[in-house]
N, C-alpha and C. Protein backbone atom coordinates (compact mmCIF):
# COMPACT_ATOMS: atom_id res chain seq x y z
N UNK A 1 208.45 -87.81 257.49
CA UNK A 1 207.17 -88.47 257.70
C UNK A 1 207.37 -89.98 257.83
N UNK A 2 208.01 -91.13 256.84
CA UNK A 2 208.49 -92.25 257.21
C UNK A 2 209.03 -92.65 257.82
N UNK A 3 209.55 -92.07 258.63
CA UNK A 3 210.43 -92.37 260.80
C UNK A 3 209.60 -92.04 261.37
N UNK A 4 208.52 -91.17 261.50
CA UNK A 4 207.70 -90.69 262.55
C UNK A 4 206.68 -91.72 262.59
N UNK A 5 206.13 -92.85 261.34
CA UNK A 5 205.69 -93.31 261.07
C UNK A 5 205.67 -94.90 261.35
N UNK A 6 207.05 -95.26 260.66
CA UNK A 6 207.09 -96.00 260.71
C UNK A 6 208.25 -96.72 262.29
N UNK A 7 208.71 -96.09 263.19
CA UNK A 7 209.30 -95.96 264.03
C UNK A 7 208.16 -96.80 265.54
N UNK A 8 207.03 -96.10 265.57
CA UNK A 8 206.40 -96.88 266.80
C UNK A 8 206.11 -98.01 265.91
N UNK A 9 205.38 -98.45 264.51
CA UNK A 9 205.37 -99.34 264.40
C UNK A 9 206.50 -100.62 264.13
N UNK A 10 207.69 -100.29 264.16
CA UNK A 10 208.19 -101.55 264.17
C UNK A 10 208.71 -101.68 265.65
N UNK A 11 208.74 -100.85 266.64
CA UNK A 11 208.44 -100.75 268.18
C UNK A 11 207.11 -102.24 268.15
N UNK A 12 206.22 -102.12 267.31
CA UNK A 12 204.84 -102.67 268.21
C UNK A 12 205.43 -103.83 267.63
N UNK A 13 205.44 -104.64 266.39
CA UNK A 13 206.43 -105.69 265.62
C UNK A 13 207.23 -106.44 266.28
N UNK A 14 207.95 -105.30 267.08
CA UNK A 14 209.15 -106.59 267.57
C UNK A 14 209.02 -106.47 268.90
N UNK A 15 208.42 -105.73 269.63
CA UNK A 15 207.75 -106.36 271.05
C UNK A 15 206.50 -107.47 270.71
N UNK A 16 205.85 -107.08 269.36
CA UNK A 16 205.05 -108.23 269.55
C UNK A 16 205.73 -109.49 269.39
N UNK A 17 206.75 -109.83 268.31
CA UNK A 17 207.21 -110.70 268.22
C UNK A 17 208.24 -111.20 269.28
N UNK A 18 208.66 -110.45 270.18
CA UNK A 18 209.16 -111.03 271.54
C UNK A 18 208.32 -111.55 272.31
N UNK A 19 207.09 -111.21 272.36
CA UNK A 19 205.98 -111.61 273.33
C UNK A 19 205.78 -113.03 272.81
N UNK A 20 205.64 -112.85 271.31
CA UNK A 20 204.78 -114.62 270.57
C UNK A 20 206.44 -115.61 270.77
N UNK A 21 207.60 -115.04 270.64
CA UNK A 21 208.57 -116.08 271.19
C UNK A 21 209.00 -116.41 272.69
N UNK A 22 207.62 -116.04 273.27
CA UNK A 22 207.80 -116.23 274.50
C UNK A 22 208.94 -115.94 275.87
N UNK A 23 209.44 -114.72 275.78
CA UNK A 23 211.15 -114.68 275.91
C UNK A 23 210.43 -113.66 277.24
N UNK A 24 209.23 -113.51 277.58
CA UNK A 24 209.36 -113.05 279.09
C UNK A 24 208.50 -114.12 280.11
N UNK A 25 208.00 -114.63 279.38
CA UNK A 25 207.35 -115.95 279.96
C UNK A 25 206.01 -116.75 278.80
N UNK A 26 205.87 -117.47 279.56
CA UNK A 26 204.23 -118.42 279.08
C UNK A 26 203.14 -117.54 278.31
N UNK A 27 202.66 -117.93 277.29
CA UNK A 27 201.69 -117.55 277.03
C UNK A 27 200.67 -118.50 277.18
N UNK A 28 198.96 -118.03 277.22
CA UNK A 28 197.69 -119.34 276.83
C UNK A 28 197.79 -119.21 275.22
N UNK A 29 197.11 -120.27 275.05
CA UNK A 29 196.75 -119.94 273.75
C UNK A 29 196.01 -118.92 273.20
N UNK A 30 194.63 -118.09 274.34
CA UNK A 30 194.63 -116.76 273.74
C UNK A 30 195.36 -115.85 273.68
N UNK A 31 196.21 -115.68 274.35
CA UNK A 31 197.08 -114.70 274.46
C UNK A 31 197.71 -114.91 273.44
N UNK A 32 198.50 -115.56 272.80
CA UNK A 32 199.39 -116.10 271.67
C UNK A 32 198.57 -116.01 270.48
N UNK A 33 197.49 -116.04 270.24
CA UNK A 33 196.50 -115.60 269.05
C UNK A 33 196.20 -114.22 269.17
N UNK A 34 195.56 -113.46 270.39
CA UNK A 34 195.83 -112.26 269.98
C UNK A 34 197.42 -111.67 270.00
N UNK A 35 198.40 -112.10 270.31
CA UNK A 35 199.86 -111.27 269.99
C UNK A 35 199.89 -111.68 268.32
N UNK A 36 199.65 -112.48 268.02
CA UNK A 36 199.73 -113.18 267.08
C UNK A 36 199.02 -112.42 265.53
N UNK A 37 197.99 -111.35 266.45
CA UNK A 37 197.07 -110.79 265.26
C UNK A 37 197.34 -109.38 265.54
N UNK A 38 198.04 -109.25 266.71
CA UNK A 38 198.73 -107.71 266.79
C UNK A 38 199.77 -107.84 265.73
N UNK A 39 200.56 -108.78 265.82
CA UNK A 39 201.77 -108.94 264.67
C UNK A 39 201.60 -108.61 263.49
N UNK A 40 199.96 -109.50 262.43
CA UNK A 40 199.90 -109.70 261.56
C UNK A 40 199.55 -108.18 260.90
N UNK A 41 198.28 -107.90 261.91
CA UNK A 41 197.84 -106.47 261.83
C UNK A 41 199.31 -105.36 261.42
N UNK A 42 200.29 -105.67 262.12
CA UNK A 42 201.33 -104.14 262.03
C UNK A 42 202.06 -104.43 260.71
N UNK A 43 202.39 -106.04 260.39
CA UNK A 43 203.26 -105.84 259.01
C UNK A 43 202.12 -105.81 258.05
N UNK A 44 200.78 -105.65 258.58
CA UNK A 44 199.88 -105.33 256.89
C UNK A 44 199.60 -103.88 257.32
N UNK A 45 199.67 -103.01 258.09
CA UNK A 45 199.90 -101.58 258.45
C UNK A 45 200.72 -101.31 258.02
N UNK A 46 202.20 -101.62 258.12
CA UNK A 46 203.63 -101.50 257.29
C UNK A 46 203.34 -101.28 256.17
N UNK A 47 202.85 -102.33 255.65
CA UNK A 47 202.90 -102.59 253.84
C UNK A 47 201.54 -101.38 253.11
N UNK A 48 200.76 -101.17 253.95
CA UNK A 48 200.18 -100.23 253.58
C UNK A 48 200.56 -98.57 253.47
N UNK A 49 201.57 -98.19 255.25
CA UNK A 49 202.20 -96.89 255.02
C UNK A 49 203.45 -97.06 253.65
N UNK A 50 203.79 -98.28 253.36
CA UNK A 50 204.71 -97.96 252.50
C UNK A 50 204.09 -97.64 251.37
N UNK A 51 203.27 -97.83 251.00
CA UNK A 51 202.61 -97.88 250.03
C UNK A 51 202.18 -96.00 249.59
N UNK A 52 201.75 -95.83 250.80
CA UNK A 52 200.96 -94.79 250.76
C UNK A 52 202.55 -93.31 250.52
N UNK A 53 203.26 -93.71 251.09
CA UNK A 53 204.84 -93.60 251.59
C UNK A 53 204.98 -92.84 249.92
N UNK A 54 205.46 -94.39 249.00
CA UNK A 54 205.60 -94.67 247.73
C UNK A 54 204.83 -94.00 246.91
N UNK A 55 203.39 -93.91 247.20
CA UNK A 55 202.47 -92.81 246.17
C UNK A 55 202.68 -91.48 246.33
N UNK A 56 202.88 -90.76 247.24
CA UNK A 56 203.29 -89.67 248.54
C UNK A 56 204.37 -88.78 247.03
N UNK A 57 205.55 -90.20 247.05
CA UNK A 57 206.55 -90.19 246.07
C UNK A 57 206.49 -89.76 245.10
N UNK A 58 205.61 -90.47 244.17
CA UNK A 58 205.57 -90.72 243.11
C UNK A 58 204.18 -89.13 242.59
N UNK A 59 203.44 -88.94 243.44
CA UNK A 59 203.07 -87.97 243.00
C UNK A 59 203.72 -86.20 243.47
N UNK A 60 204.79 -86.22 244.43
CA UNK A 60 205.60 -84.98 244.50
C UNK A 60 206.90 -85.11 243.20
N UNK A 61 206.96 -86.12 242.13
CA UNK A 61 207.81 -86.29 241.50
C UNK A 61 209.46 -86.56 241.65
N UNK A 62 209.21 -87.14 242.61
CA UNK A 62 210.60 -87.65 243.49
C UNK A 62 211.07 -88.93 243.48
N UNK A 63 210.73 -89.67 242.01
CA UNK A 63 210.74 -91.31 242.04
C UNK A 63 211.00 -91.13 240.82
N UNK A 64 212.79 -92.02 240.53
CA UNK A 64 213.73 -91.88 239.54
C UNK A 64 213.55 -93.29 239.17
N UNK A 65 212.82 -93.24 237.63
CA UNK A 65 212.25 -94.72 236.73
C UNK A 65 213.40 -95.02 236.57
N UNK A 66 214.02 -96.61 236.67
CA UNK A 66 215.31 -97.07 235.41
C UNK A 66 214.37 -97.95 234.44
N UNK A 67 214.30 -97.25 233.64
CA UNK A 67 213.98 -98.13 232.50
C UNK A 67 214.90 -99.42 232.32
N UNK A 68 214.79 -100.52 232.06
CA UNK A 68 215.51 -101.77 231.33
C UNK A 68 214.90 -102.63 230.12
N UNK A 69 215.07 -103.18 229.65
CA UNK A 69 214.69 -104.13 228.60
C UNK A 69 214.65 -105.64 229.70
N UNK A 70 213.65 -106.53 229.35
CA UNK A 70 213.25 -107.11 230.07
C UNK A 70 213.14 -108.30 228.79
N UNK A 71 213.26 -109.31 229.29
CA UNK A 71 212.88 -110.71 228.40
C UNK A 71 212.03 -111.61 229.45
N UNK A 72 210.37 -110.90 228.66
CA UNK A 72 209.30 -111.46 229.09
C UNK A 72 209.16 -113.18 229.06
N UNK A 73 209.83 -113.53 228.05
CA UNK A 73 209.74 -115.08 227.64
C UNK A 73 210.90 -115.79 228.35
N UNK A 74 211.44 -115.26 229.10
CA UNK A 74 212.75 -116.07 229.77
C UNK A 74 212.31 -116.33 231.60
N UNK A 75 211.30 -114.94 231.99
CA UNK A 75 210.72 -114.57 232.70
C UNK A 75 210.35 -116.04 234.02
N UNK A 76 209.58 -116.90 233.00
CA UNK A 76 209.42 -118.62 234.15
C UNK A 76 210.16 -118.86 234.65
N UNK A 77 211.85 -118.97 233.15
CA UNK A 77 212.74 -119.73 233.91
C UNK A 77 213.19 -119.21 235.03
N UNK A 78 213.46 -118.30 234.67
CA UNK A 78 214.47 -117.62 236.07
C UNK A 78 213.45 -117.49 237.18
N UNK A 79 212.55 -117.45 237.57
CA UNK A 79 211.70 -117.42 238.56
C UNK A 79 211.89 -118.98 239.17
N UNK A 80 211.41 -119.86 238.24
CA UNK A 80 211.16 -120.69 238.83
C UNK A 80 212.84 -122.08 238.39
N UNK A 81 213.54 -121.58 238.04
CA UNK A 81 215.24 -121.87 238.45
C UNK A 81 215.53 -123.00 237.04
């Protein structure tokens, strides 16, 4: 189901993003706003089949937890270096 899926959409992704880098010619500026919202549209489509992908998962019981111990209070630094 996640190749059948996700397969035309990163097809639409990276023709769109060949189109917005201009690599077969000129765009107007509408044209470049709508490629621009075809783009945005497919990686928030992405992030949604994954999602749905991931629950799919998690409720056929096919998603292996690693538990770790975590140091919540150290947590800033290392984020933020």
């Amino acid at each position: 189901m996640s190749h059948e899926l996700r397969t035309p959409l990163t097809a639409i992704l990276g023709l769109s993003e060949s189109l917005e880098a201009q690599i077969v010619g000129p765009l107007s500026d509408k044209q470049r706003h709508y490629i621009q919202t075809i783009h945005k549209s497919g990686e928030h489509l992405l992030g949604l089949i994954s999602s749905i992908l991931d629950l799919a998962k998690i409720s056929a019981g096919k998603v292996d937890l690693e538990i770790t111990r975590v140091d919540v209070g150290a947590w800033p630094r290392t984020v933020c270096g």
